[in-house]
PDB file of N, CA and C in Angstrom:
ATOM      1  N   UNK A   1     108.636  97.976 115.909  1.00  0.00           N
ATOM      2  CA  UNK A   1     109.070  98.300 114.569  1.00  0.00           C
ATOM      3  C   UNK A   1     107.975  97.998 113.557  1.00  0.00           C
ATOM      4  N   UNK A   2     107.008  97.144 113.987  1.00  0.00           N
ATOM      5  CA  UNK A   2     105.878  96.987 113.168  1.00  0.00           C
ATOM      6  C   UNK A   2     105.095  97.896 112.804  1.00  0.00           C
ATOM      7  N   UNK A   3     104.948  98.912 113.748  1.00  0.00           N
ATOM      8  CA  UNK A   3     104.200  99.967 113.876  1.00  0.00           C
ATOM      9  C   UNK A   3     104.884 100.944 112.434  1.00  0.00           C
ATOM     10  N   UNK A   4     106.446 101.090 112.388  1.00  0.00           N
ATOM     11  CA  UNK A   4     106.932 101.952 111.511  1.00  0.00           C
ATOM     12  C   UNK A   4     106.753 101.608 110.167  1.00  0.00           C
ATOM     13  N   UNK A   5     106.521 100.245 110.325  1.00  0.00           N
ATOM     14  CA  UNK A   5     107.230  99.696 108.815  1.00  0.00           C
ATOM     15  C   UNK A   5     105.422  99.912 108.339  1.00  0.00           C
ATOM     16  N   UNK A   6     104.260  99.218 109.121  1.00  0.00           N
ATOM     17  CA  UNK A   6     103.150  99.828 108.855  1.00  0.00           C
ATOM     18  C   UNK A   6     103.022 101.163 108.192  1.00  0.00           C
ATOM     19  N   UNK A   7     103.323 101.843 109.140  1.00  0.00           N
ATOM     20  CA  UNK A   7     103.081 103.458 108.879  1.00  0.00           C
ATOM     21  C   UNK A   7     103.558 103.977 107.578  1.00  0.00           C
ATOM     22  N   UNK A   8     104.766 103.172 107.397  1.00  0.00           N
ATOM     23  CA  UNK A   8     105.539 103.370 106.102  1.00  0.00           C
ATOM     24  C   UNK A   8     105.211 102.806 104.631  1.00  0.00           C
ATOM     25  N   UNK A   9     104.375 101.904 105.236  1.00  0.00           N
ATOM     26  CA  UNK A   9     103.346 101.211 103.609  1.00  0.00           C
ATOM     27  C   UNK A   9     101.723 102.357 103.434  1.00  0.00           C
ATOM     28  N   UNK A  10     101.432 103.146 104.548  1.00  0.00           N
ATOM     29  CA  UNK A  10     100.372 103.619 104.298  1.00  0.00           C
ATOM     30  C   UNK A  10     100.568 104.679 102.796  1.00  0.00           C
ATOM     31  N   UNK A  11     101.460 105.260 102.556  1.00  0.00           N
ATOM     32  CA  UNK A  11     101.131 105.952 101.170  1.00  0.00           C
ATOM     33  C   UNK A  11     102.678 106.039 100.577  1.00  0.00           C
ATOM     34  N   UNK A  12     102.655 106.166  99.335  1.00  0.00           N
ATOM     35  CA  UNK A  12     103.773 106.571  98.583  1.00  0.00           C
ATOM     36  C   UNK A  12     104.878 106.892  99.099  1.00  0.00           C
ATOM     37  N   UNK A  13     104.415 108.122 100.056  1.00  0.00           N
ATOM     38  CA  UNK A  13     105.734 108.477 100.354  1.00  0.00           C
ATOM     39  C   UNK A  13     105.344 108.764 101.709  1.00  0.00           C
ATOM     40  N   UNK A  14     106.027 108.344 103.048  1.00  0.00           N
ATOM     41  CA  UNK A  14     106.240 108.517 104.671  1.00  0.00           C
ATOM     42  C   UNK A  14     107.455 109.298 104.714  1.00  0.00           C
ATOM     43  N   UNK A  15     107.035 110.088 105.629  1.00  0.00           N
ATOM     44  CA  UNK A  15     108.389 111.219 106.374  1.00  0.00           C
ATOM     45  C   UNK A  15     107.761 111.109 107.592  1.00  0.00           C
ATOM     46  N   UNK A  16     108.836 110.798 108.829  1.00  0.00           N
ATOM     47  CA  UNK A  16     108.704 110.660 109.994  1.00  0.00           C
ATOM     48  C   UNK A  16     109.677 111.788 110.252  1.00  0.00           C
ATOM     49  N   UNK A  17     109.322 113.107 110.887  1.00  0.00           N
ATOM     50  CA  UNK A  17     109.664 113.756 111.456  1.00  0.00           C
ATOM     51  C   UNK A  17     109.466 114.366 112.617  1.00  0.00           C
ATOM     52  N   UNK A  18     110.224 115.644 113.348  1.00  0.00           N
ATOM     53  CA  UNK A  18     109.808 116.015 114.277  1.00  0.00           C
ATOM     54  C   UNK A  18     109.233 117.735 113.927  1.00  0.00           C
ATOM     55  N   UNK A  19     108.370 118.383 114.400  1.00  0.00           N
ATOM     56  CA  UNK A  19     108.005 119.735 114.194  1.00  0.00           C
ATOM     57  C   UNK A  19     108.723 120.761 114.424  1.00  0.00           C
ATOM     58  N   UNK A  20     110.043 120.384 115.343  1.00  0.00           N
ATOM     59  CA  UNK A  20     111.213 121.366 115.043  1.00  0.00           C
ATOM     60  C   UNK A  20     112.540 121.479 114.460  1.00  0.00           C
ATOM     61  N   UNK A  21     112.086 120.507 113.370  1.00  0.00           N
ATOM     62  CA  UNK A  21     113.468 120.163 112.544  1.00  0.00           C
ATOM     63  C   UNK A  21     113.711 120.555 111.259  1.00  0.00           C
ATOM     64  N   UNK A  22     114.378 121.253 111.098  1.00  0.00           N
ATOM     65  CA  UNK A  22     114.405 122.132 109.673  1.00  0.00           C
ATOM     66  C   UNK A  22     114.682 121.643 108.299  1.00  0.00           C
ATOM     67  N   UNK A  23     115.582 120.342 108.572  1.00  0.00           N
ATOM     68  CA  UNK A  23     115.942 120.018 107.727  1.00  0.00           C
ATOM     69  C   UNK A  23     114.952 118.801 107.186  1.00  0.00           C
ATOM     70  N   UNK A  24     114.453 118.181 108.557  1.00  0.00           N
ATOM     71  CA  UNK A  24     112.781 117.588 107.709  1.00  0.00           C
ATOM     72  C   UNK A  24     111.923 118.394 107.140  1.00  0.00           C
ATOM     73  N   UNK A  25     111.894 119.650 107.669  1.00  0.00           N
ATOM     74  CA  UNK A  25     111.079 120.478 106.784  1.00  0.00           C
ATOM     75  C   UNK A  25     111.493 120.803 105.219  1.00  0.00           C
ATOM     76  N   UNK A  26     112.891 121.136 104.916  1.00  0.00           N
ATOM     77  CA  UNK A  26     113.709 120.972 104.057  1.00  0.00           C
ATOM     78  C   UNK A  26     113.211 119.871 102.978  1.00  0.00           C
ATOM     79  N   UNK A  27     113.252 118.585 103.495  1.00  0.00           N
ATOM     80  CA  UNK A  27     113.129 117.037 103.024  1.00  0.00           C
ATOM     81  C   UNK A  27     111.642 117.203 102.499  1.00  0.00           C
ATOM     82  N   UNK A  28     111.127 117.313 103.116  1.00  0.00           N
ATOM     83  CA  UNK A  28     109.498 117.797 102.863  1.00  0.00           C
ATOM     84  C   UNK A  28     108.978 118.466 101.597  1.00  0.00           C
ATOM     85  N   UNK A  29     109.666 119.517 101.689  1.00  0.00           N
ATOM     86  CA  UNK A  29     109.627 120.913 100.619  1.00  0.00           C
ATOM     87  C   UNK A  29     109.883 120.489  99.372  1.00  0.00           C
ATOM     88  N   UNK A  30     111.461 119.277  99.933  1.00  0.00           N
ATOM     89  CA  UNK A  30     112.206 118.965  98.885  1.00  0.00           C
ATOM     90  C   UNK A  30     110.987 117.949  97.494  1.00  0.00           C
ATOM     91  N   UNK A  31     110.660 116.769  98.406  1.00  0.00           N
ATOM     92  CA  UNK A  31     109.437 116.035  97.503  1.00  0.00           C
ATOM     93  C   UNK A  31     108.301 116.497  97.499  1.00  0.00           C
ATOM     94  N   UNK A  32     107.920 117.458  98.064  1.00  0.00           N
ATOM     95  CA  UNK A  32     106.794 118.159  97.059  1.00  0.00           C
ATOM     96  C   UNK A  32     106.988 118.747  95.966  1.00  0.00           C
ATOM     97  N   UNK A  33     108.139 119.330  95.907  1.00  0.00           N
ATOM     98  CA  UNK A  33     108.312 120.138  94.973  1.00  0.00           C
ATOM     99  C   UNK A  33     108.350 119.230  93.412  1.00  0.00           C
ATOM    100  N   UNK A  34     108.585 117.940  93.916  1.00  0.00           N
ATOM    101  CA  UNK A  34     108.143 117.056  92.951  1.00  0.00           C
ATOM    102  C   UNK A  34     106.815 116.827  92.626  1.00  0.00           C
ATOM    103  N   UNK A  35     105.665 117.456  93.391  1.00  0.00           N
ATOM    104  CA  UNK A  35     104.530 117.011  93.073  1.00  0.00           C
ATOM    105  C   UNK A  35     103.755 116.150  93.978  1.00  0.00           C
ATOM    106  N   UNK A  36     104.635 115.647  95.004  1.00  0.00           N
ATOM    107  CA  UNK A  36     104.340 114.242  95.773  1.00  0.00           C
ATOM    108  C   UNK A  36     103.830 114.922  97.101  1.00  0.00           C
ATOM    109  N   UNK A  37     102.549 114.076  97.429  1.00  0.00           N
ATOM    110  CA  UNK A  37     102.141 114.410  98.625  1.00  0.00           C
ATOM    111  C   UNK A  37     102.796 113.779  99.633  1.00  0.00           C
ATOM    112  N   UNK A  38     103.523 113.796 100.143  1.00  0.00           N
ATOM    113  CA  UNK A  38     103.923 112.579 101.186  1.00  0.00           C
ATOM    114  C   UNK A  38     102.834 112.529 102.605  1.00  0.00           C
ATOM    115  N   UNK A  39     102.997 111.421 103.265  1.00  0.00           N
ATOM    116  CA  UNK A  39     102.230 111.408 104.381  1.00  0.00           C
ATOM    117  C   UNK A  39     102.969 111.690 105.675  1.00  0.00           C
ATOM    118  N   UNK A  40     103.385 112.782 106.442  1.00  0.00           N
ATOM    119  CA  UNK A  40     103.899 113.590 107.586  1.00  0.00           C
ATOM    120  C   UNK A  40     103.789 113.103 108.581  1.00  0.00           C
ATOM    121  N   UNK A  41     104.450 112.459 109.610  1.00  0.00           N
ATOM    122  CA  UNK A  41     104.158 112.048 110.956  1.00  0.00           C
ATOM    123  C   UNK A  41     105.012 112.834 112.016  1.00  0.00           C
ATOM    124  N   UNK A  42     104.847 113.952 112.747  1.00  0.00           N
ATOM    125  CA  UNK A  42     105.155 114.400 113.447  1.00  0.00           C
ATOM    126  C   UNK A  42     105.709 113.558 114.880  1.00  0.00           C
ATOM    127  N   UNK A  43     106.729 113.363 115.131  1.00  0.00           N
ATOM    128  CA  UNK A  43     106.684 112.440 116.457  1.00  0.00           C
ATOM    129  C   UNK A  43     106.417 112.935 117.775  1.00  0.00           C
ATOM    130  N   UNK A  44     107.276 113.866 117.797  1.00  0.00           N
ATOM    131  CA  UNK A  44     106.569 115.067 118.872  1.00  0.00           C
ATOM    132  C   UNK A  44     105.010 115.495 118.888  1.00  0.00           C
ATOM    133  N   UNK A  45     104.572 114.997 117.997  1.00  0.00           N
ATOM    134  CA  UNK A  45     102.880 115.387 118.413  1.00  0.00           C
ATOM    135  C   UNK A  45     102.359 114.234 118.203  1.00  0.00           C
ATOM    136  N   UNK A  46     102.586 112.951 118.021  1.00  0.00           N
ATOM    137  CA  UNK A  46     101.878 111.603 118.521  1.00  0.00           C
ATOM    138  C   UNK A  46     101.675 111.461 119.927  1.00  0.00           C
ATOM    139  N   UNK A  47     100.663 111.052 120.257  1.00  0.00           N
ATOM    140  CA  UNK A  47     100.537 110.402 121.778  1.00  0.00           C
ATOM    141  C   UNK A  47     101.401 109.038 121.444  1.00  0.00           C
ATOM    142  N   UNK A  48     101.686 107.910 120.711  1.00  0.00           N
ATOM    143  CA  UNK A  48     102.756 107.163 121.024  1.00  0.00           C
ATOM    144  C   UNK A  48     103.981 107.530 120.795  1.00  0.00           C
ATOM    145  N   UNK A  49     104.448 108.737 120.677  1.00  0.00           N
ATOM    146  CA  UNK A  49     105.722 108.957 119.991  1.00  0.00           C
ATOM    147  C   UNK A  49     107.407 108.477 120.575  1.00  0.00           C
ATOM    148  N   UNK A  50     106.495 108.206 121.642  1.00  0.00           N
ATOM    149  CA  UNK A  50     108.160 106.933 122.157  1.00  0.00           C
ATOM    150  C   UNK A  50     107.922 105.829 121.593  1.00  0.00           C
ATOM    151  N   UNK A  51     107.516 105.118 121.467  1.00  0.00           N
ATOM    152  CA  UNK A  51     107.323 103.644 120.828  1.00  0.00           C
ATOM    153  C   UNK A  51     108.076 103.880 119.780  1.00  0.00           C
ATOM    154  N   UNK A  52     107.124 104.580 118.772  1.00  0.00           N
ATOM    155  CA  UNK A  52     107.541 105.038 117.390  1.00  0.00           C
ATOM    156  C   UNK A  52     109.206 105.574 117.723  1.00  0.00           C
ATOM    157  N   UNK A  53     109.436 106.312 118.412  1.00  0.00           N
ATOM    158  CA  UNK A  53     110.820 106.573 118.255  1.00  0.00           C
ATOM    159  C   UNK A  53     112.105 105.736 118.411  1.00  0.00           C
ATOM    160  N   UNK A  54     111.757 104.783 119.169  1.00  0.00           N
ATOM    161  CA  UNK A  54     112.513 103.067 119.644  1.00  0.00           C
ATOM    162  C   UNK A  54     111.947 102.402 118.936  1.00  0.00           C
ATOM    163  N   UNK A  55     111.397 102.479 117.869  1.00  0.00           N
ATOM    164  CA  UNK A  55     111.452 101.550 116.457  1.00  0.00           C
ATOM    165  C   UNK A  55     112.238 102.373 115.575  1.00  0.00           C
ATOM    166  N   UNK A  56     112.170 103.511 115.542  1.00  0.00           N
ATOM    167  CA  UNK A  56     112.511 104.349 114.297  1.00  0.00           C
ATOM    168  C   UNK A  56     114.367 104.303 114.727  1.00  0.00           C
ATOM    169  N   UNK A  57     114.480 104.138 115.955  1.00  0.00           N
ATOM    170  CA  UNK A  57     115.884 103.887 116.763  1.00  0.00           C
ATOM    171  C   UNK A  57     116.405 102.333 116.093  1.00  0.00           C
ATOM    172  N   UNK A  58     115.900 101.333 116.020  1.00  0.00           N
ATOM    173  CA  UNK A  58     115.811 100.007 115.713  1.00  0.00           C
ATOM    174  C   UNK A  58     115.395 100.124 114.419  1.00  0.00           C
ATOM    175  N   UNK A  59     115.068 100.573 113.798  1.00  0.00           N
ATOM    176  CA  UNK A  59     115.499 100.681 112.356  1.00  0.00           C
ATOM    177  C   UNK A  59     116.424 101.145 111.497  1.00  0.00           C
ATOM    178  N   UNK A  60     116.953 102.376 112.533  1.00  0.00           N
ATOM    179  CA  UNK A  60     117.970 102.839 112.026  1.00  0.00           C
ATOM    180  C   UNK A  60     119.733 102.485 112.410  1.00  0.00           C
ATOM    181  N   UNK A  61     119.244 102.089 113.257  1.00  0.00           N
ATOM    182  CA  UNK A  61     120.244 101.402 114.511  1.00  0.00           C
ATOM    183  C   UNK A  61     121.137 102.035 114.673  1.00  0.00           C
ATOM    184  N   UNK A  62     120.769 103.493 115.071  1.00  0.00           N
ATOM    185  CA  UNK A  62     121.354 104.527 115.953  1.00  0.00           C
ATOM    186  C   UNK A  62     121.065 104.792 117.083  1.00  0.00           C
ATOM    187  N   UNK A  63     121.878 105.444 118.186  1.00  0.00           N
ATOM    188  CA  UNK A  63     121.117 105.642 119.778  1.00  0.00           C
ATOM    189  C   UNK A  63     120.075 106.219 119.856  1.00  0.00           C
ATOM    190  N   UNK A  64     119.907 107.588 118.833  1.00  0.00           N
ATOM    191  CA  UNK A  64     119.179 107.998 119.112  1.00  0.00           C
ATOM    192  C   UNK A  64     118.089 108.723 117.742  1.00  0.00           C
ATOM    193  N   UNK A  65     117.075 109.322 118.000  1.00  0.00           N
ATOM    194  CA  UNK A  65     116.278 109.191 116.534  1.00  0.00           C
ATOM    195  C   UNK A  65     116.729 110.052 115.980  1.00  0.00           C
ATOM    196  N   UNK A  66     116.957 109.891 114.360  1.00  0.00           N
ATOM    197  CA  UNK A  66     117.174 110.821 113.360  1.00  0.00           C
ATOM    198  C   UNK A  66     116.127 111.272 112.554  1.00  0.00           C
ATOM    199  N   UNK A  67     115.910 112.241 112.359  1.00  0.00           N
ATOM    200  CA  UNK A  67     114.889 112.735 111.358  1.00  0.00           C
ATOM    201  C   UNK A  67     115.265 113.873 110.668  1.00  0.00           C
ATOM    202  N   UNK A  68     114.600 113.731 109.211  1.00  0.00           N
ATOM    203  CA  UNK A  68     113.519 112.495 108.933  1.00  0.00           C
ATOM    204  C   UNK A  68     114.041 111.299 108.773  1.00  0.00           C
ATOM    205  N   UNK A  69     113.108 110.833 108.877  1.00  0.00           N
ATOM    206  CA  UNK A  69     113.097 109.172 108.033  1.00  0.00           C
ATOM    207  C   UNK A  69     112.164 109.036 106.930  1.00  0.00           C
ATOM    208  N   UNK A  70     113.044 108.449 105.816  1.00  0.00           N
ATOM    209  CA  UNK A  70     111.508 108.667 104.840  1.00  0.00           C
ATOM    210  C   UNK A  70     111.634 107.490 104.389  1.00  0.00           C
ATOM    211  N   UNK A  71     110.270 106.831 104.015  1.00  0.00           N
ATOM    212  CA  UNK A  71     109.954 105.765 103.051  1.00  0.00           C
ATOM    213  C   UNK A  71     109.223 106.029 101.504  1.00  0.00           C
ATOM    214  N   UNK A  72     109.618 105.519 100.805  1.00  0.00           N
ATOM    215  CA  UNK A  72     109.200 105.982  99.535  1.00  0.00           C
ATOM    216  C   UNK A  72     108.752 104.299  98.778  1.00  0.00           C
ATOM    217  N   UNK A  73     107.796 104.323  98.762  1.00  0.00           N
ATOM    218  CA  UNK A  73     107.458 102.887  98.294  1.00  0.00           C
ATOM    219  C   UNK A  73     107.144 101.713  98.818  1.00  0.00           C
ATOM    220  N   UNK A  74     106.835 101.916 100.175  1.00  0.00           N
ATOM    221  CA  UNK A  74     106.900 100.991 100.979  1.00  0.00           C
ATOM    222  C   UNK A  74     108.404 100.552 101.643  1.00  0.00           C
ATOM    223  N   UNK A  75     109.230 101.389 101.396  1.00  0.00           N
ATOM    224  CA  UNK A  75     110.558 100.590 101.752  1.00  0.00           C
ATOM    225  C   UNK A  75     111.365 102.123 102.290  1.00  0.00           C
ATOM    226  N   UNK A  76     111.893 101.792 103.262  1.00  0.00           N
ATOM    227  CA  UNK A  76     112.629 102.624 103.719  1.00  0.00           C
ATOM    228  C   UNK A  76     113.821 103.359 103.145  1.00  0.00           C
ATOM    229  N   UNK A  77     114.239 104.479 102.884  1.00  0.00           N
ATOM    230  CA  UNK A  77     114.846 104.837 101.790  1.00  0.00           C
ATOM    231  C   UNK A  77     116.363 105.427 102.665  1.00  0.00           C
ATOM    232  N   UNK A  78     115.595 106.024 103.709  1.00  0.00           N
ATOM    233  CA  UNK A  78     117.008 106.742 104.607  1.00  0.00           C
ATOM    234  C   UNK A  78     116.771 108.173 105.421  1.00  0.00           C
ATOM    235  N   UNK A  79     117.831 109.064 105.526  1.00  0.00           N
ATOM    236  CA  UNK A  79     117.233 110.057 106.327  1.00  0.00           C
ATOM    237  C   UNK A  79     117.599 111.351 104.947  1.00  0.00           C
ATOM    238  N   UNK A  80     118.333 112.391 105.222  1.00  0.00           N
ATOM    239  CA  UNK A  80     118.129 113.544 104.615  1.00  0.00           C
ATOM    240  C   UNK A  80     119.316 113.233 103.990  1.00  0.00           C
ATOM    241  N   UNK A  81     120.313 112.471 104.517  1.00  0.00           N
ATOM    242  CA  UNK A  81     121.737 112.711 103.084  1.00  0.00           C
ATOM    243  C   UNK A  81     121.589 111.950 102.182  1.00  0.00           C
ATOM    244  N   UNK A  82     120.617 110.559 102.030  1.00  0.00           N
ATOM    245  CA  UNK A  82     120.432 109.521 101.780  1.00  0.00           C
ATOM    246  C   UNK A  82     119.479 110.384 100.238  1.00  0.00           C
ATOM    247  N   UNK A  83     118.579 111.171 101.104  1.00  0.00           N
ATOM    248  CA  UNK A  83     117.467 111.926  99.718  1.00  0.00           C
ATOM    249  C   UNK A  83     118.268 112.904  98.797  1.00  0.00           C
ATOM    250  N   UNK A  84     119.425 113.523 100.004  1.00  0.00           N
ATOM    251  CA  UNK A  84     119.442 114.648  98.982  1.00  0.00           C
ATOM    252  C   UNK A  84     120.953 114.129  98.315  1.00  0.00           C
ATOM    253  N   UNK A  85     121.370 113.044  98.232  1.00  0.00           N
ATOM    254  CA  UNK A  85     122.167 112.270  97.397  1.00  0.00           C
ATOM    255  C   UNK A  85     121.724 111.529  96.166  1.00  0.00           C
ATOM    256  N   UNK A  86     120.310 111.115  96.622  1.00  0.00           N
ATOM    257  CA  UNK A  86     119.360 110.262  95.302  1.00  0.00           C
ATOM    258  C   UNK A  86     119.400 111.653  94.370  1.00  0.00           C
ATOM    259  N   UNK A  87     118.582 113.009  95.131  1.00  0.00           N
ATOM    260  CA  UNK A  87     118.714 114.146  94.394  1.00  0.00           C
ATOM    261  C   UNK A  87     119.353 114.697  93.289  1.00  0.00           C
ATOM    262  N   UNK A  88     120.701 114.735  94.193  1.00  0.00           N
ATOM    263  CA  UNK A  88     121.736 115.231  92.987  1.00  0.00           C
ATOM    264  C   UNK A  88     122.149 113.627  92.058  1.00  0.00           C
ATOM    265  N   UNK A  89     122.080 113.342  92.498  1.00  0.00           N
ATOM    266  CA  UNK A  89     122.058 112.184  91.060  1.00  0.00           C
ATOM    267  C   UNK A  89     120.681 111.732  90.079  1.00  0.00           C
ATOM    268  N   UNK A  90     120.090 112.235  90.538  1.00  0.00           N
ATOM    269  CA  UNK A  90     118.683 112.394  89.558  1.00  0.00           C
ATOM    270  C   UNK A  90     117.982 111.468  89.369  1.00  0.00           C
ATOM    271  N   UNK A  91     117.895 110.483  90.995  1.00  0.00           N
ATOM    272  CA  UNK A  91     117.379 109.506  90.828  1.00  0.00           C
ATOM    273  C   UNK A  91     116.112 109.435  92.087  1.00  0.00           C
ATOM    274  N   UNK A  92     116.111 110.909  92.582  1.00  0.00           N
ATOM    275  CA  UNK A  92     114.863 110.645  93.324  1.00  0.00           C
ATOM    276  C   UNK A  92     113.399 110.687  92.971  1.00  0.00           C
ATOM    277  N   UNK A  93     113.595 111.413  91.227  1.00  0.00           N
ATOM    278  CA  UNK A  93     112.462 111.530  91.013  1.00  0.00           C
ATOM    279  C   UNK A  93     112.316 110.186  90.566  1.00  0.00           C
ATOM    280  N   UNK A  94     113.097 109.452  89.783  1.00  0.00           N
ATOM    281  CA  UNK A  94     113.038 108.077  89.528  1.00  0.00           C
ATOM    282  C   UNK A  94     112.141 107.130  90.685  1.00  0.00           C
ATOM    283  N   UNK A  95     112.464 107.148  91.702  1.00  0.00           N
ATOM    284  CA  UNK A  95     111.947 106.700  93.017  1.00  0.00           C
ATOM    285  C   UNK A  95     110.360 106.978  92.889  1.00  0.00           C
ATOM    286  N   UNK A  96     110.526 108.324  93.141  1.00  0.00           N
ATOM    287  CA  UNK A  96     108.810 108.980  93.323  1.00  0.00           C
ATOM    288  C   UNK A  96     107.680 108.242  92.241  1.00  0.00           C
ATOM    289  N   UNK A  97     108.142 108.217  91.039  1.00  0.00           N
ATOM    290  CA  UNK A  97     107.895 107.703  89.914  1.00  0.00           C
ATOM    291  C   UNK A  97     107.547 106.249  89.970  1.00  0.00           C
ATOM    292  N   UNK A  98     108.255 105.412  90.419  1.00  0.00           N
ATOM    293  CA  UNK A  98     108.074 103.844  90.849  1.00  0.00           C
ATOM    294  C   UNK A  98     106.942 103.634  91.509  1.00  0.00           C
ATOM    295  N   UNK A  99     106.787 104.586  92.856  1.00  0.00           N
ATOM    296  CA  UNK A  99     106.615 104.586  93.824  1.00  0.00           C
ATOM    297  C   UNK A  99     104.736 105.260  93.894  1.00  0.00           C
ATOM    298  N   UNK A 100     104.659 105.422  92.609  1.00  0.00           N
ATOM    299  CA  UNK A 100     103.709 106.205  91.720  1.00  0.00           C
ATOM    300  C   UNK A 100     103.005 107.267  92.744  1.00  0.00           C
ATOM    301  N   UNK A 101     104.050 108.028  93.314  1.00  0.00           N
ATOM    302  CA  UNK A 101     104.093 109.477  94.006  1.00  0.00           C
ATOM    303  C   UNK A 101     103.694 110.138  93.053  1.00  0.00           C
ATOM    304  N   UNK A 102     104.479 110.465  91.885  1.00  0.00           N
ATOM    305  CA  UNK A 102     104.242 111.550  91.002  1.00  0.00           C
ATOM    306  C   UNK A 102     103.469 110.433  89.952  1.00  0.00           C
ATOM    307  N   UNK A 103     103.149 111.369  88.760  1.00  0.00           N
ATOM    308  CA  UNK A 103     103.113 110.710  87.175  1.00  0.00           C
ATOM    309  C   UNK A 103     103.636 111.386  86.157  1.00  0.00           C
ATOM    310  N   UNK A 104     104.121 112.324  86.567  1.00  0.00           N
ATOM    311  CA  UNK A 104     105.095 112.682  85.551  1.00  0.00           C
ATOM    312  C   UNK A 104     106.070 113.179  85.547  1.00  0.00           C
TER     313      UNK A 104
END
């Protein structure tokens, strides 16, 4: 889990996804469209991507992995209902903003 929570301080914003998941792609689309670069981790195309996935399992403490997972600030924020709930309440750009993803 060290490995995730690492991965998840490297920039503003972490999305741990997989390359055939639409709705991470979705999640993706979604905070750029704010402006925010996020940093993309494909798990399916890591050479460790089991490790990473039995942390990302142990973080989420589900059987099995959900994606995305996003961190926004160093801190783990949730998966896709979690964003697109901050969303409609108008508090994800708030986040991005903290998180000094965006600047304006």
């Amino acid at each position: 889990m060290d490995m995730v929570m690492k991965l998840g301080a490297e920039s503003p914003v972490v999305i741990f996804t997989k390359s055939t998941c639409c709705i991470s792609h979705s999640i993706e689309t979604l905070i750029r469209g704010f402006g925010a670069n996020p940093k993309v981790y494909e798990l399916d195309k890591l050479v460790s991507n089991g490790e990473m996935e039995k942390a990302l399992v142990e973080l989420l403490g589900c059987k099995s992995t959900s994606v995305p997972a996003v961190f926004i600030g160093e801190e783990f924020v949730g998966g896709s209902n979690e964003i697109m709930s901050l969303n409609v309440r108008g508090k994800l750009k708030q986040l991005l903003l903290k998180a000094n993803a965006i600047w304006i």
